[in-house]
PDB file of N, CA and C in Angstrom:
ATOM      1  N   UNK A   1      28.508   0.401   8.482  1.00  0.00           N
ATOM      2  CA  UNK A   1      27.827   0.331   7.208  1.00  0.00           C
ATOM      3  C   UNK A   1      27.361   1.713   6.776  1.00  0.00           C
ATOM      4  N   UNK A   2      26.739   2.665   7.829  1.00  0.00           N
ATOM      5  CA  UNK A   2      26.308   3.778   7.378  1.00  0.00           C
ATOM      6  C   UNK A   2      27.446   4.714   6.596  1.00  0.00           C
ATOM      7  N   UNK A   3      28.437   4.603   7.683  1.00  0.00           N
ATOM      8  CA  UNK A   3      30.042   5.446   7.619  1.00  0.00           C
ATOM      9  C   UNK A   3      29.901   5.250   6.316  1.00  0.00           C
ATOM     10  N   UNK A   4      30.355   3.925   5.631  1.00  0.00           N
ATOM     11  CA  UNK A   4      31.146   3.476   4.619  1.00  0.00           C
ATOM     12  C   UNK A   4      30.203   3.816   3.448  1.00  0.00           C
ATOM     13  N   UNK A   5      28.860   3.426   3.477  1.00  0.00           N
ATOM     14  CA  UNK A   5      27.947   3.677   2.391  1.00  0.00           C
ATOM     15  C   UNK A   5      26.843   4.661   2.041  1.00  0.00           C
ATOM     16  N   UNK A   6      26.299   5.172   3.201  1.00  0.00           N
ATOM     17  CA  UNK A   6      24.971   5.976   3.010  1.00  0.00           C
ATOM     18  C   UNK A   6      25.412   7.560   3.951  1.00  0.00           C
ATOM     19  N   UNK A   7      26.317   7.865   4.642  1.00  0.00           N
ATOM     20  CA  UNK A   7      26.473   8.921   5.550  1.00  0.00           C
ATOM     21  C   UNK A   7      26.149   9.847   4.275  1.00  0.00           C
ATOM     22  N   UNK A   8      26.077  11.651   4.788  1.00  0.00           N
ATOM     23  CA  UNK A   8      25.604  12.201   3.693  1.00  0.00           C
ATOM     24  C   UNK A   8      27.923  12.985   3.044  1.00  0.00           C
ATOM     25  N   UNK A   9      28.092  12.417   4.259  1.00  0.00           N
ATOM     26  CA  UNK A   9      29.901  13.449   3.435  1.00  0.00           C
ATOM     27  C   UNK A   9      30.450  11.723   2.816  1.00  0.00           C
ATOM     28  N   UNK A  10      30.094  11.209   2.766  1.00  0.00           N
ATOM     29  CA  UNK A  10      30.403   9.766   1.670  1.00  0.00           C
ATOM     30  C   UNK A  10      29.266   9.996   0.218  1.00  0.00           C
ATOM     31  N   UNK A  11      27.925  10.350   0.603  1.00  0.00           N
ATOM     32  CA  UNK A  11      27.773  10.732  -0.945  1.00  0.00           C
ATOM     33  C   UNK A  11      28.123  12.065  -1.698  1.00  0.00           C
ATOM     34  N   UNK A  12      28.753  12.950  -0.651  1.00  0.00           N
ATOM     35  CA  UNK A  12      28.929  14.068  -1.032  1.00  0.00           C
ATOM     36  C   UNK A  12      29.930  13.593  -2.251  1.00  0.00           C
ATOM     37  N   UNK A  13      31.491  12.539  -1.717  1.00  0.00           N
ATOM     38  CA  UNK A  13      32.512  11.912  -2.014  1.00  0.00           C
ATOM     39  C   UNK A  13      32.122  11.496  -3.527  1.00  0.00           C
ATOM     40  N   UNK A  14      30.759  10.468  -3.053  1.00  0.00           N
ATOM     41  CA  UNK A  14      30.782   9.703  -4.530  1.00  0.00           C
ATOM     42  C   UNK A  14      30.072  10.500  -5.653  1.00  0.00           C
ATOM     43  N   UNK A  15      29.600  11.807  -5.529  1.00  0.00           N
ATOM     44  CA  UNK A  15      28.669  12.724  -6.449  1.00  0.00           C
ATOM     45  C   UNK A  15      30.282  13.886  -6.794  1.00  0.00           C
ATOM     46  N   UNK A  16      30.789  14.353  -5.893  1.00  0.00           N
ATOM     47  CA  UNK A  16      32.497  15.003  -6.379  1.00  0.00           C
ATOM     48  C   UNK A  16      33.358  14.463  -6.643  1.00  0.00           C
ATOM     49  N   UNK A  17      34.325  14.520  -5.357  1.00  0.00           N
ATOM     50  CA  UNK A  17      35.299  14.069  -6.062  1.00  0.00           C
ATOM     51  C   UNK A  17      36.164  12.543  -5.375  1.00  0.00           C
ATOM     52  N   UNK A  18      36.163  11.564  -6.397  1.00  0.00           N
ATOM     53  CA  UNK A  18      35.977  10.163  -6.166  1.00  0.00           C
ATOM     54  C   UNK A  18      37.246   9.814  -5.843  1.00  0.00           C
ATOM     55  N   UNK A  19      38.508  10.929  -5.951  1.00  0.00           N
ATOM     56  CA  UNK A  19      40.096  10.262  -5.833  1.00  0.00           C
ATOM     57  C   UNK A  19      40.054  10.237  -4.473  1.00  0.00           C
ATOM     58  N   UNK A  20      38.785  11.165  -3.392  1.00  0.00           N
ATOM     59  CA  UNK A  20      39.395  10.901  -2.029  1.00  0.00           C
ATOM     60  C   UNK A  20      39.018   9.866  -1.448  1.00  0.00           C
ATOM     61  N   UNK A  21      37.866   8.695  -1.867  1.00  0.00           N
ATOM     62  CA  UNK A  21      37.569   7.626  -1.652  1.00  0.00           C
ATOM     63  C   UNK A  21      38.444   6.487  -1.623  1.00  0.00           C
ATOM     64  N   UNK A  22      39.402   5.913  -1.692  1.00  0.00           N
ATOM     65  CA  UNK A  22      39.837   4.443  -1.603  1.00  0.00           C
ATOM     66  C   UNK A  22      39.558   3.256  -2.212  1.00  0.00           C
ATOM     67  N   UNK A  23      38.358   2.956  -0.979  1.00  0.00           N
ATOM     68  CA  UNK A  23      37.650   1.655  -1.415  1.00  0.00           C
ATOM     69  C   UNK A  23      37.032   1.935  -2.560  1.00  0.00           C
ATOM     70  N   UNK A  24      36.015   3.247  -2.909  1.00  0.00           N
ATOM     71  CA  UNK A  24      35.761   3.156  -4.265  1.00  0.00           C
ATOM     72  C   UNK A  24      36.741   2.910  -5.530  1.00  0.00           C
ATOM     73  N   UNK A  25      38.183   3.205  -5.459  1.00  0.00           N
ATOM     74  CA  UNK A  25      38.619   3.318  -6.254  1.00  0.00           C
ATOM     75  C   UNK A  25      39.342   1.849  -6.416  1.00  0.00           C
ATOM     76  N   UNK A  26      39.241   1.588  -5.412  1.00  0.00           N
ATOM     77  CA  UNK A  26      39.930  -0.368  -5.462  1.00  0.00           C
ATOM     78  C   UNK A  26      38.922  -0.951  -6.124  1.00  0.00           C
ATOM     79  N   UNK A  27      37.655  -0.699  -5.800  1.00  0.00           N
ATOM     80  CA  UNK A  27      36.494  -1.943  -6.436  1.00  0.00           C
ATOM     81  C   UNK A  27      36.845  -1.324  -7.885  1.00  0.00           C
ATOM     82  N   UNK A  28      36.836   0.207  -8.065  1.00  0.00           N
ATOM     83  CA  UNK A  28      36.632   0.525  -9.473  1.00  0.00           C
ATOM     84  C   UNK A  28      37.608  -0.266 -10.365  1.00  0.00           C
ATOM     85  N   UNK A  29      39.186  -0.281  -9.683  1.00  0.00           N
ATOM     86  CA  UNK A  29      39.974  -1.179 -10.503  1.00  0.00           C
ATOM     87  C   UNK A  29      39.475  -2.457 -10.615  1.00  0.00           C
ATOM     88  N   UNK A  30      39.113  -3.268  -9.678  1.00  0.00           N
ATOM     89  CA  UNK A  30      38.781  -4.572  -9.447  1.00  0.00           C
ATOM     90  C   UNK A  30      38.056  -5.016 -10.444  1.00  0.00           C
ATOM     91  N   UNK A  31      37.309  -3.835 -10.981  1.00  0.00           N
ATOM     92  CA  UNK A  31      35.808  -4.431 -11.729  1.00  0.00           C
ATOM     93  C   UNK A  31      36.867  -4.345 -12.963  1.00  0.00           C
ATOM     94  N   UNK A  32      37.494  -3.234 -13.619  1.00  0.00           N
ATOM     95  CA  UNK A  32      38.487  -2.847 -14.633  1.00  0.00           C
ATOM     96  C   UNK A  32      39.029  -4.808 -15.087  1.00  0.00           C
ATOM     97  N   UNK A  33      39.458  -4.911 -13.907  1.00  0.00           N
ATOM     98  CA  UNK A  33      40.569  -6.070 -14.106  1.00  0.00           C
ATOM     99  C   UNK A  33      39.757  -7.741 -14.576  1.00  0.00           C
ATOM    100  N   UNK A  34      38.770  -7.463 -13.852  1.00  0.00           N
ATOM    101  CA  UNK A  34      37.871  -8.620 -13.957  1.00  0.00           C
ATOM    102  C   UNK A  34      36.542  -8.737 -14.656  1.00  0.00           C
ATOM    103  N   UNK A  35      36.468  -7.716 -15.216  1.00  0.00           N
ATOM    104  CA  UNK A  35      35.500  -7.456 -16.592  1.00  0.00           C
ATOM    105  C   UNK A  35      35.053  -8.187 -17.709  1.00  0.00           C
ATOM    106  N   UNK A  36      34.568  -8.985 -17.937  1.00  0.00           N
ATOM    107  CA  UNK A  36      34.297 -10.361 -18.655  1.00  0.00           C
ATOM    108  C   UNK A  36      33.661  -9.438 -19.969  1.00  0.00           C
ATOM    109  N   UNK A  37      33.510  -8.261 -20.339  1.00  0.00           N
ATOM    110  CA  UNK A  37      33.715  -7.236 -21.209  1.00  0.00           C
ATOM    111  C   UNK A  37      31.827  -7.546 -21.637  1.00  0.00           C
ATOM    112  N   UNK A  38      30.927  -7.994 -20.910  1.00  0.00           N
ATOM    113  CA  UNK A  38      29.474  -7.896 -21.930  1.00  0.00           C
ATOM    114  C   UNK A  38      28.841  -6.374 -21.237  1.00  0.00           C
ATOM    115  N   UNK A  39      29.090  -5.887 -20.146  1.00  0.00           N
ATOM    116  CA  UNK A  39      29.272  -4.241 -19.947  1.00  0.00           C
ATOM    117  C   UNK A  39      30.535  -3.395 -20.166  1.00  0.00           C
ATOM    118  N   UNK A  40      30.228  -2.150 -20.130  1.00  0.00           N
ATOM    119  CA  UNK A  40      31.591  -1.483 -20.032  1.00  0.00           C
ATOM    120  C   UNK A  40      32.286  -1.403 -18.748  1.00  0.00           C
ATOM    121  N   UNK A  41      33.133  -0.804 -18.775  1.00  0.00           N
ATOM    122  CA  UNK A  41      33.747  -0.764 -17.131  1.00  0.00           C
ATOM    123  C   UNK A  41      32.982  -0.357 -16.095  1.00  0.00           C
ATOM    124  N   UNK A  42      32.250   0.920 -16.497  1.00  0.00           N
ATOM    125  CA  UNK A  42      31.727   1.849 -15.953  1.00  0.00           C
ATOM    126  C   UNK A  42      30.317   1.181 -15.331  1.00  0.00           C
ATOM    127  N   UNK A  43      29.371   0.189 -16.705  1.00  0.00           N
ATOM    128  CA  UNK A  43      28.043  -0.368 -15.617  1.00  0.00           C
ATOM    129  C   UNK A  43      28.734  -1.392 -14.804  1.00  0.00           C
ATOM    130  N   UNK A  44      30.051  -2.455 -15.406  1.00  0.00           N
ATOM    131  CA  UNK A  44      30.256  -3.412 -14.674  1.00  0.00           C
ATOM    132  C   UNK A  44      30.442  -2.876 -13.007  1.00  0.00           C
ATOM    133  N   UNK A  45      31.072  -1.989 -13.092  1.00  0.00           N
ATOM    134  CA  UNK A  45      31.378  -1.273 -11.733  1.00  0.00           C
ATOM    135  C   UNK A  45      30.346  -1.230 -11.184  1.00  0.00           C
ATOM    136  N   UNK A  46      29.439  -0.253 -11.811  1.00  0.00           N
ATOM    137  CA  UNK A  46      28.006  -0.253 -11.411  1.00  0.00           C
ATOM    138  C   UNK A  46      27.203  -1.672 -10.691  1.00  0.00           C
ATOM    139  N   UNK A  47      27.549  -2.732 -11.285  1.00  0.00           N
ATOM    140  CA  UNK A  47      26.970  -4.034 -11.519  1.00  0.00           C
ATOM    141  C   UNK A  47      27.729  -4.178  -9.960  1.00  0.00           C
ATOM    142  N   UNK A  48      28.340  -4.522  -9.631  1.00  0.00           N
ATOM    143  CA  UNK A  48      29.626  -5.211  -8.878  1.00  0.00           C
ATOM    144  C   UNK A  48      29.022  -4.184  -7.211  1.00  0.00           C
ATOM    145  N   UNK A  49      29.056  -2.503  -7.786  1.00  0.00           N
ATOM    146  CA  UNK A  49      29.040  -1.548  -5.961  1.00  0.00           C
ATOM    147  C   UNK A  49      27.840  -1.834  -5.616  1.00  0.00           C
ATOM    148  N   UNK A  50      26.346  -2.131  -6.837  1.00  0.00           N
ATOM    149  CA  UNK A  50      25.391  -2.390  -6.255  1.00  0.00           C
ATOM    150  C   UNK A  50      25.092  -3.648  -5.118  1.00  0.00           C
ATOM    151  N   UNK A  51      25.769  -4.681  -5.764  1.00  0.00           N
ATOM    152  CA  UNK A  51      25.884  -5.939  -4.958  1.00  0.00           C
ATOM    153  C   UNK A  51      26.076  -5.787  -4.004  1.00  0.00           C
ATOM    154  N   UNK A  52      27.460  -4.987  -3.753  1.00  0.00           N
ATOM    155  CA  UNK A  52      28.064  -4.397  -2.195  1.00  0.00           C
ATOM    156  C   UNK A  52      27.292  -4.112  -1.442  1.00  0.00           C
ATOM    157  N   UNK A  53      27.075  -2.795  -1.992  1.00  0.00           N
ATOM    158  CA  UNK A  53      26.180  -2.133  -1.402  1.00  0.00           C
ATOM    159  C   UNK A  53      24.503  -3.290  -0.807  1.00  0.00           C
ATOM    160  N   UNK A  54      23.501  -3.223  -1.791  1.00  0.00           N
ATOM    161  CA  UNK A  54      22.291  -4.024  -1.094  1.00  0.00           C
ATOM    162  C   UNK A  54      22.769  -4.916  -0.885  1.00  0.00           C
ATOM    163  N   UNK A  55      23.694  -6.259  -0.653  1.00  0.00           N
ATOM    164  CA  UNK A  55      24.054  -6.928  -0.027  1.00  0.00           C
ATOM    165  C   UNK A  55      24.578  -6.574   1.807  1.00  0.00           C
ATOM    166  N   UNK A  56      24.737  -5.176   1.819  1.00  0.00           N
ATOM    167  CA  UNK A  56      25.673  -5.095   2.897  1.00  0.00           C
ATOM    168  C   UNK A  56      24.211  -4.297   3.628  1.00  0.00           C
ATOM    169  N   UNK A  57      23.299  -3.847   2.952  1.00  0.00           N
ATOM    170  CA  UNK A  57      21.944  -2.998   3.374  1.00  0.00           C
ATOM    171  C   UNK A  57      20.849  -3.721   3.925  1.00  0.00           C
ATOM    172  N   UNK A  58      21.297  -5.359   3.503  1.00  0.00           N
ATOM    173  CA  UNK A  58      20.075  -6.394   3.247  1.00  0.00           C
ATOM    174  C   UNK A  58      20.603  -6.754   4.984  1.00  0.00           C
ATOM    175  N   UNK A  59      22.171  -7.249   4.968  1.00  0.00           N
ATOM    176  CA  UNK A  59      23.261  -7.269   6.329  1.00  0.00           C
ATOM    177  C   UNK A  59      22.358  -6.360   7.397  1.00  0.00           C
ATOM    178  N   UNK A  60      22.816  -4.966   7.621  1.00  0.00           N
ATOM    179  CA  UNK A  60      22.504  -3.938   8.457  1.00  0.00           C
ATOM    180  C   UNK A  60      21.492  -4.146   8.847  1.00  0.00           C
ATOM    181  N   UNK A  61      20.514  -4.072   8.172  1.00  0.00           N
ATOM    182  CA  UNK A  61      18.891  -4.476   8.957  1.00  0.00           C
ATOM    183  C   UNK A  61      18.490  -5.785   9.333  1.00  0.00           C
ATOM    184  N   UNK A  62      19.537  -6.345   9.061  1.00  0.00           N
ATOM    185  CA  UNK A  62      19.199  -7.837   9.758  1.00  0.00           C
ATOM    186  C   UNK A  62      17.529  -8.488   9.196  1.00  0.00           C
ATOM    187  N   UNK A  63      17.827  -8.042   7.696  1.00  0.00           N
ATOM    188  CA  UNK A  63      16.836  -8.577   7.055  1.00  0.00           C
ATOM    189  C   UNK A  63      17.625 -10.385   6.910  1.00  0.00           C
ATOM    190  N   UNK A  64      18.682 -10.330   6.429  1.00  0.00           N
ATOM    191  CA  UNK A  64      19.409 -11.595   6.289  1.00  0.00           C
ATOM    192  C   UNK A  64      20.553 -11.455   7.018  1.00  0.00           C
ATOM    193  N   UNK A  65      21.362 -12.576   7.327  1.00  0.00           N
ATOM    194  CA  UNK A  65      22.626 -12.803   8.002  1.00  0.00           C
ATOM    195  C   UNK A  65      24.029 -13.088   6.914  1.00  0.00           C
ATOM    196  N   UNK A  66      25.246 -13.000   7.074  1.00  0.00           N
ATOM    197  CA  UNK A  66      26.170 -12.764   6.042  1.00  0.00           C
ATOM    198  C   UNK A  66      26.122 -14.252   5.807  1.00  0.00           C
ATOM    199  N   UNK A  67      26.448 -14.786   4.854  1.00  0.00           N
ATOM    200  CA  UNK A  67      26.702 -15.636   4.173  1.00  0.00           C
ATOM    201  C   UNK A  67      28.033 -15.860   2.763  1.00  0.00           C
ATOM    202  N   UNK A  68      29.018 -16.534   3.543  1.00  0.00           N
ATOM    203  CA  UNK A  68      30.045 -16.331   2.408  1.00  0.00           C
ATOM    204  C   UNK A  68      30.001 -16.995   0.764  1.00  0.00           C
ATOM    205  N   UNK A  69      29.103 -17.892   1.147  1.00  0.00           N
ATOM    206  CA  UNK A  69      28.772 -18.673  -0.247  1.00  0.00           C
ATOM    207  C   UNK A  69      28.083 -18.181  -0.803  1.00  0.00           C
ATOM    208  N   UNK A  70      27.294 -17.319  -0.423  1.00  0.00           N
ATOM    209  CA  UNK A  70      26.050 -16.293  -1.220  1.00  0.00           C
ATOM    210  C   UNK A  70      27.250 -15.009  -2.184  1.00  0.00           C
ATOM    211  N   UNK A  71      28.158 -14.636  -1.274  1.00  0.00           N
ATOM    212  CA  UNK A  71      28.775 -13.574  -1.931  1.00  0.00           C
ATOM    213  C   UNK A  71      30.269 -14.619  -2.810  1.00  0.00           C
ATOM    214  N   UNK A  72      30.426 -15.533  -2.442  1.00  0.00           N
ATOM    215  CA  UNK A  72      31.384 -16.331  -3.531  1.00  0.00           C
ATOM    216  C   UNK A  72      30.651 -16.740  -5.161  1.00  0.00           C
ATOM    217  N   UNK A  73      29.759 -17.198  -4.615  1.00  0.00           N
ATOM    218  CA  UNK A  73      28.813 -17.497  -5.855  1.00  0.00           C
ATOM    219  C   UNK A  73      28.278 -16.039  -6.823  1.00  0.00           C
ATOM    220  N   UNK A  74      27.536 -15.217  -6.106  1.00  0.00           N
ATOM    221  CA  UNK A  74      27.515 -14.067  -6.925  1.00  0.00           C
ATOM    222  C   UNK A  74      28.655 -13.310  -7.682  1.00  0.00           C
ATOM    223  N   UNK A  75      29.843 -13.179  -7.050  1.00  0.00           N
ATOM    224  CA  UNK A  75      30.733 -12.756  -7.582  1.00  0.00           C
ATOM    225  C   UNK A  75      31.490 -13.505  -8.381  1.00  0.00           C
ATOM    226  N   UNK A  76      31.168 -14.781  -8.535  1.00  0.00           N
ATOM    227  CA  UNK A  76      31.684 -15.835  -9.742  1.00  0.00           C
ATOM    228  C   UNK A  76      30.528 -15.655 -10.947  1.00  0.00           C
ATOM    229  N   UNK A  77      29.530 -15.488 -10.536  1.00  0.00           N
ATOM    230  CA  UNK A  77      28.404 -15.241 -11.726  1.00  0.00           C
ATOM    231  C   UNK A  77      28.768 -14.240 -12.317  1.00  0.00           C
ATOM    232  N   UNK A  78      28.948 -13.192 -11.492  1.00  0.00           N
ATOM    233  CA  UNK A  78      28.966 -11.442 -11.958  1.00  0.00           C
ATOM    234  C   UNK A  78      30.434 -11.840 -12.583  1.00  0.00           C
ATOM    235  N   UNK A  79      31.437 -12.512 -12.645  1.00  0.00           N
ATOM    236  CA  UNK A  79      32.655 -11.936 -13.605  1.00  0.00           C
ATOM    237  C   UNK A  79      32.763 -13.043 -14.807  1.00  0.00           C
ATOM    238  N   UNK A  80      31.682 -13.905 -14.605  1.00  0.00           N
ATOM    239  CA  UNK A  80      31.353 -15.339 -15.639  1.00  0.00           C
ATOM    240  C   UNK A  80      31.985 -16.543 -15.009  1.00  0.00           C
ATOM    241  N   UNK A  81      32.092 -16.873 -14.071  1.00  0.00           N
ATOM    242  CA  UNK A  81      32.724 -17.828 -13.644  1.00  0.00           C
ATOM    243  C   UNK A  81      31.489 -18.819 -13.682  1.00  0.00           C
ATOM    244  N   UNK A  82      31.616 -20.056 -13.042  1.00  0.00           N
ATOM    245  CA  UNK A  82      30.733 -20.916 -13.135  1.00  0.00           C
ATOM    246  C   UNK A  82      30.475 -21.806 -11.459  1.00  0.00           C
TER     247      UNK A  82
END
């Protein structure tokens, strides 16, 4: 979790330059593709890495345990699903 999200040469990545990232650039399409258009690409993205992210922060500290219906359901809300 640290690797992937908080190390300091991963924010170096997401503050420069973002083509050497991957996964950022998959979610970035992801959000592109599944954009229910009431943000732009750019907060939806926003909308979508935050989830990731404190979802996966909330994980790490074993404040909560993973739950797949928690992240099926949010991510049906977040693109308008029902």
């Amino acid at each position: 979790m640290d690797f992937l999200f908080f190390n300091p040469t991963i924010i170096q990545v997401y503050q420069a330059d973002k083509d050497d990232f991957s996964f950022l650039q998959t979610i970035q399409r992801l959000a592109q593709q599944v954009n229910p258009g009431i943000l732009n690409d750019q907060q939806f993205f926003e909308q979508l890495w935050s989830f990731i992210q404190g979802y996966s922060l909330l994980i790490k500290n074993g404040v909560i345990t993973y739950d797949p219906q928690v992240v099926k359901v949010t991510l049906s809300q977040i693109v308008g699903g029902k």
